[in-house]
PDB file of N, CA and C in Angstrom:
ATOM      1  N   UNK A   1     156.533 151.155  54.505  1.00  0.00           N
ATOM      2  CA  UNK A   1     155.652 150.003  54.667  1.00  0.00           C
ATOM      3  C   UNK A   1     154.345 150.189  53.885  1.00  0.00           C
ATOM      4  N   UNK A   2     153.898 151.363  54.148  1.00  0.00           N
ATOM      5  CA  UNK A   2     152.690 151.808  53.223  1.00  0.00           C
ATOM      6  C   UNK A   2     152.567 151.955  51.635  1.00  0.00           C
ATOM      7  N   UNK A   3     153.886 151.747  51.152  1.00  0.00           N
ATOM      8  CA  UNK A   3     153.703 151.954  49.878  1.00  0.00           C
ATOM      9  C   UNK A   3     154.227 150.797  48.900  1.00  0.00           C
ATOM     10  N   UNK A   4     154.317 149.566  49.670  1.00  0.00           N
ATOM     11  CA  UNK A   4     154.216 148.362  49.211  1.00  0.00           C
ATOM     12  C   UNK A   4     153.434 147.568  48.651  1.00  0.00           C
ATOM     13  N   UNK A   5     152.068 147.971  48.981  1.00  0.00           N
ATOM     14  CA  UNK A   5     150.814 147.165  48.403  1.00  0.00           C
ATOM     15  C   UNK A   5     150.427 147.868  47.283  1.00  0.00           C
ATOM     16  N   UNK A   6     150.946 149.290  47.029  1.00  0.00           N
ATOM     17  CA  UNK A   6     150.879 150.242  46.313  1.00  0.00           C
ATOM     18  C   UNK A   6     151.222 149.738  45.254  1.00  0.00           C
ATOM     19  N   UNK A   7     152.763 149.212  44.981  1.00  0.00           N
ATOM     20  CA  UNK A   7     153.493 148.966  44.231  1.00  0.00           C
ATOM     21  C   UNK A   7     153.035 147.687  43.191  1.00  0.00           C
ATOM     22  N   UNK A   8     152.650 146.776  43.825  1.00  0.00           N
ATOM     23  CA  UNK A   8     152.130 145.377  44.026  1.00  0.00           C
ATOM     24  C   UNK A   8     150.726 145.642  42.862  1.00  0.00           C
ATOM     25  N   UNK A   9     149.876 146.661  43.496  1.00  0.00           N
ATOM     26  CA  UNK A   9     148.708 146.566  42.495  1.00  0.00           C
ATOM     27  C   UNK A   9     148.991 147.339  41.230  1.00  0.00           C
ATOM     28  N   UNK A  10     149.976 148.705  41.014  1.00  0.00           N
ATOM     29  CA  UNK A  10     150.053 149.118  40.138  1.00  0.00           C
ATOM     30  C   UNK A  10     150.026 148.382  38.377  1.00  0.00           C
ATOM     31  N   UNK A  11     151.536 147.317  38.722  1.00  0.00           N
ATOM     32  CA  UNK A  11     151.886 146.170  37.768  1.00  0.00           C
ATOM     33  C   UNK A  11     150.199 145.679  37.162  1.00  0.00           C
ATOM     34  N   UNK A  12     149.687 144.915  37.956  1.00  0.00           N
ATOM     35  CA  UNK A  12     148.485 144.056  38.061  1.00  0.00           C
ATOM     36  C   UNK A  12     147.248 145.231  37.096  1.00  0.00           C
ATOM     37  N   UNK A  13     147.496 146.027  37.299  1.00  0.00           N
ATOM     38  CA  UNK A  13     146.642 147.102  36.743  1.00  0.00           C
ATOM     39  C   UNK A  13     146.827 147.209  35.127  1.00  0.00           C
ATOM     40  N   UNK A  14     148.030 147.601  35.104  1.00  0.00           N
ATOM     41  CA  UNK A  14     148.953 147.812  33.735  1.00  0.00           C
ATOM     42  C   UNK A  14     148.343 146.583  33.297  1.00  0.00           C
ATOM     43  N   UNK A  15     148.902 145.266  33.249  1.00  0.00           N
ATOM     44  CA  UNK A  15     148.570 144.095  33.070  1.00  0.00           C
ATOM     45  C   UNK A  15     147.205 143.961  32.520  1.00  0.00           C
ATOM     46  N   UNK A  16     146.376 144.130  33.348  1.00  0.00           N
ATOM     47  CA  UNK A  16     145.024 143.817  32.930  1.00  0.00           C
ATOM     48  C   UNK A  16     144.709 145.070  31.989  1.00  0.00           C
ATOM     49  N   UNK A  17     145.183 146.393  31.692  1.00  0.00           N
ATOM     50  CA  UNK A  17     144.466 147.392  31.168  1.00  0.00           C
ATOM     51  C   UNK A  17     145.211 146.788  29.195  1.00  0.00           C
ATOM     52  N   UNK A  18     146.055 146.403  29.815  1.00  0.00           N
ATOM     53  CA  UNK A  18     147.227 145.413  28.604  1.00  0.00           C
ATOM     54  C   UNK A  18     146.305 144.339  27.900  1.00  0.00           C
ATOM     55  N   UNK A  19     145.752 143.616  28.701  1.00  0.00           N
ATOM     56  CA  UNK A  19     144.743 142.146  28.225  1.00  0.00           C
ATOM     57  C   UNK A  19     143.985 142.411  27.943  1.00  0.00           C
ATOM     58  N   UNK A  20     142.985 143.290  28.636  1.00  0.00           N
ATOM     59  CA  UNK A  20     141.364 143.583  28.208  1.00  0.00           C
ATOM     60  C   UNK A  20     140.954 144.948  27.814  1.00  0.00           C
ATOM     61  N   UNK A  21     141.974 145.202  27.375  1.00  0.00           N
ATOM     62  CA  UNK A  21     142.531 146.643  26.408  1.00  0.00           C
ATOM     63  C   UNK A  21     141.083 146.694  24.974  1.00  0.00           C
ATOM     64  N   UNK A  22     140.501 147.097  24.789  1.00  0.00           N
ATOM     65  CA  UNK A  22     139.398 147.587  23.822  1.00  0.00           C
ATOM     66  C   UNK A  22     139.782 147.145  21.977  1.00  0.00           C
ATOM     67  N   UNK A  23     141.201 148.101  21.953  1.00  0.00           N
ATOM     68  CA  UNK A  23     142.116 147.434  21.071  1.00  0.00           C
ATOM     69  C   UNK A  23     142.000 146.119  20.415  1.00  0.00           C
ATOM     70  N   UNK A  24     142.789 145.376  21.417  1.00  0.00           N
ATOM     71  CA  UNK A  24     143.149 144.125  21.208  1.00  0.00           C
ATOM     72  C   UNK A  24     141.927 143.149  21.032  1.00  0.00           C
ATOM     73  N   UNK A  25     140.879 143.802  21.561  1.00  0.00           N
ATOM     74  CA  UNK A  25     139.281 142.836  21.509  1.00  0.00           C
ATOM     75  C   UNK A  25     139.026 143.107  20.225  1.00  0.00           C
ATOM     76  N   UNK A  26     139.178 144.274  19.568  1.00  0.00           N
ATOM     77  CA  UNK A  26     138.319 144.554  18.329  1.00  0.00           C
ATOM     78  C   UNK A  26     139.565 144.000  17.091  1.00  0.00           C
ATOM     79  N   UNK A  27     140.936 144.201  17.287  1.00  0.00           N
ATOM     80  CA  UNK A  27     141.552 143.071  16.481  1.00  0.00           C
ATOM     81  C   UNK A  27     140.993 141.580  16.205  1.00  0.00           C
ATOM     82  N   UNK A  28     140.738 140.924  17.372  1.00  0.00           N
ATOM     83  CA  UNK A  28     140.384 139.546  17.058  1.00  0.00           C
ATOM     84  C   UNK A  28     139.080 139.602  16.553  1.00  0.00           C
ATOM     85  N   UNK A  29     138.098 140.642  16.881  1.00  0.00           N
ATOM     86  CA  UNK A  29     136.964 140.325  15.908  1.00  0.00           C
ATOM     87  C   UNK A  29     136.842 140.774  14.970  1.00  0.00           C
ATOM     88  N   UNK A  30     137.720 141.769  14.463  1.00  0.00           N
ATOM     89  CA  UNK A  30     137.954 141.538  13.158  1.00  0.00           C
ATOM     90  C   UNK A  30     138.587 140.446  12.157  1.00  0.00           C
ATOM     91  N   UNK A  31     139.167 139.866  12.576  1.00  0.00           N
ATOM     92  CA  UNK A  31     140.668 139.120  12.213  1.00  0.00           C
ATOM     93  C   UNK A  31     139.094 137.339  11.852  1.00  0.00           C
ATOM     94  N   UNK A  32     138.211 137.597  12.733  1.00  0.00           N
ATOM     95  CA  UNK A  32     137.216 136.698  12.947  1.00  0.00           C
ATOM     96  C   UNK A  32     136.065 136.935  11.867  1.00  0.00           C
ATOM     97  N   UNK A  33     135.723 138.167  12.137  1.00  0.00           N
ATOM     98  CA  UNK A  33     135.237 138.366  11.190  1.00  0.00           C
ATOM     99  C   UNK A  33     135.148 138.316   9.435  1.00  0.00           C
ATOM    100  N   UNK A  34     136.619 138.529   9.206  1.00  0.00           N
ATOM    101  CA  UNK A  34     137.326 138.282   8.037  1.00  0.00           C
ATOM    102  C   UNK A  34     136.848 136.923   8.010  1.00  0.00           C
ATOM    103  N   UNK A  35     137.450 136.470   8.400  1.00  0.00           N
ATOM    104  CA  UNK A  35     137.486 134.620   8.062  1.00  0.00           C
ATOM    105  C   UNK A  35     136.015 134.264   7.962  1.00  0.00           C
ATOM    106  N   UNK A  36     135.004 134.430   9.031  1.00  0.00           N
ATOM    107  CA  UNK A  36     134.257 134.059   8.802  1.00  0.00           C
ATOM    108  C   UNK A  36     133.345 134.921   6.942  1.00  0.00           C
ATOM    109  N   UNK A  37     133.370 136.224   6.533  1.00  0.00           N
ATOM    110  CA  UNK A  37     133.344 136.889   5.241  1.00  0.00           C
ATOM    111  C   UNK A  37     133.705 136.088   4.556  1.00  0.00           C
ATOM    112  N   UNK A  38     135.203 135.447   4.544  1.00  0.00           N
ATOM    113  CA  UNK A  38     135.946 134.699   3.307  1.00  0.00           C
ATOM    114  C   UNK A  38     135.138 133.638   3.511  1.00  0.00           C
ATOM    115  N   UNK A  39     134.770 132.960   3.885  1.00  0.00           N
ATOM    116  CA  UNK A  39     134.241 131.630   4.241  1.00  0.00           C
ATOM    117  C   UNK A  39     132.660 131.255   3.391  1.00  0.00           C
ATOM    118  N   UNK A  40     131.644 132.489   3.770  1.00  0.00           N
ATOM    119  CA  UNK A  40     130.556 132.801   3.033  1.00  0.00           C
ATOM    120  C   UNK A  40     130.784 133.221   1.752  1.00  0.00           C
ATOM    121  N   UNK A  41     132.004 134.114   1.582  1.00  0.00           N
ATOM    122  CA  UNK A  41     131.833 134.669   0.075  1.00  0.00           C
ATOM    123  C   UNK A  41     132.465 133.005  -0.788  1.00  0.00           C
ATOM    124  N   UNK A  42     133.475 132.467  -0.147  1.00  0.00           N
ATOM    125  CA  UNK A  42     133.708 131.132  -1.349  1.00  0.00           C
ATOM    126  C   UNK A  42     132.278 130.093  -1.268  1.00  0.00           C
ATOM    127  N   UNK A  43     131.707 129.720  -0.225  1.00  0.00           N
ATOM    128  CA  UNK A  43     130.367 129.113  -0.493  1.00  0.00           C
ATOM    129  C   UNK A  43     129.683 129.544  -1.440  1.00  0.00           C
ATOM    130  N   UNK A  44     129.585 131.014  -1.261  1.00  0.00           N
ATOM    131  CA  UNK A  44     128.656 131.456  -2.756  1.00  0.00           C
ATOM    132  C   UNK A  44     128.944 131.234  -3.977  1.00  0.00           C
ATOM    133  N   UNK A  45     130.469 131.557  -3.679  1.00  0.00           N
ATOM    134  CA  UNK A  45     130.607 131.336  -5.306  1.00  0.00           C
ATOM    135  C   UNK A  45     130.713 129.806  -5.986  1.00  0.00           C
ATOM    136  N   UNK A  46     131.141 128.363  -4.632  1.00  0.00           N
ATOM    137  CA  UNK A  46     130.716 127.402  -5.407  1.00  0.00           C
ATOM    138  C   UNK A  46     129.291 126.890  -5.091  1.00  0.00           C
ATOM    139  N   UNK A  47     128.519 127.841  -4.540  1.00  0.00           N
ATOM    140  CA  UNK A  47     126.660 127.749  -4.789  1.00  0.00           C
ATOM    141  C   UNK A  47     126.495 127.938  -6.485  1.00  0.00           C
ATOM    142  N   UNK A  48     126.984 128.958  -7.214  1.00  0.00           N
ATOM    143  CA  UNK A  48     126.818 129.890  -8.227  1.00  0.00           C
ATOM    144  C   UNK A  48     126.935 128.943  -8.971  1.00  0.00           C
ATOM    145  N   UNK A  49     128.342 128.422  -9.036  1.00  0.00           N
ATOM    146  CA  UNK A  49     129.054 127.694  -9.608  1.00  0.00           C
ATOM    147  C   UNK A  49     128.237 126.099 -10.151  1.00  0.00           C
ATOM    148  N   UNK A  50     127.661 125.740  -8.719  1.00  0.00           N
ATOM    149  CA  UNK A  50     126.893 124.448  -8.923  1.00  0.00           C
ATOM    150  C   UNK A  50     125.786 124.663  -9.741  1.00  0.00           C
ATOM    151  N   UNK A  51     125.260 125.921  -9.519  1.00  0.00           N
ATOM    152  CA  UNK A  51     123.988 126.495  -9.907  1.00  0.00           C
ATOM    153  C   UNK A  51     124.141 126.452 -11.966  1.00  0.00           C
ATOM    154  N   UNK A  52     125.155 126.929 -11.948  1.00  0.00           N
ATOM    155  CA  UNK A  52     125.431 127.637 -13.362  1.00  0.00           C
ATOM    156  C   UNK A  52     125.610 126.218 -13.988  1.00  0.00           C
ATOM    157  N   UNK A  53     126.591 125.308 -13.831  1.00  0.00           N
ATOM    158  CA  UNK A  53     126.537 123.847 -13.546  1.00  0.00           C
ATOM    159  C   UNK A  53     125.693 122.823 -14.323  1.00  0.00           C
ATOM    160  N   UNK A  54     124.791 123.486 -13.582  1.00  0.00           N
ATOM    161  CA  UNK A  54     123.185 121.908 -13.540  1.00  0.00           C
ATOM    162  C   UNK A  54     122.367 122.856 -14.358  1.00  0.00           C
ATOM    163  N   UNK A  55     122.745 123.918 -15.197  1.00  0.00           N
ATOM    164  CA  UNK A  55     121.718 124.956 -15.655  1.00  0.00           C
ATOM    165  C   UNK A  55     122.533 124.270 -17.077  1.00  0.00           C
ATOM    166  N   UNK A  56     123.620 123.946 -17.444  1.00  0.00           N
ATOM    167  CA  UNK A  56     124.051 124.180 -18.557  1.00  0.00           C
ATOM    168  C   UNK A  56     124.448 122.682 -18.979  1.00  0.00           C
ATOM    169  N   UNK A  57     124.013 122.002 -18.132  1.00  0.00           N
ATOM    170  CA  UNK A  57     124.338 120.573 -18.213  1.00  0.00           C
ATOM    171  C   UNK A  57     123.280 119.761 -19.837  1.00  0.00           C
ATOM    172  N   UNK A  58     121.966 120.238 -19.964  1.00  0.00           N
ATOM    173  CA  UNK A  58     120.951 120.164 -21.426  1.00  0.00           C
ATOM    174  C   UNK A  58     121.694 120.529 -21.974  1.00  0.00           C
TER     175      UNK A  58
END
């Protein structure tokens, strides 16, 4: 009888050490991070781009 509730929280444990695992947090902010990098580095380059642009337009 006593080792039923036992059983019950073990799973639940696993589970959560599974979800909010350290790991898996620093995947998505990387994976976030990336995107947001790619995102700034193509702005720059059509900043540059506009820049170089309106410089050569005379």
């Amino acid at each position: 009888m006593e080792d039923e509730p036992v059983k019950k929280e073990i799973p639940q444990q696993l589970f959560n050490a599974k979800t909010n695992s350290p790991e898996t947090i620093n995947k998505s902010v990387g994976m976030e991070l990336i995107g947001v990098a790619t995102v700034i580095i193509v702005m720059l380059i059509v900043l540059i781009y506009a820049i170089v642009s309106v410089i050569n337009l005379p």
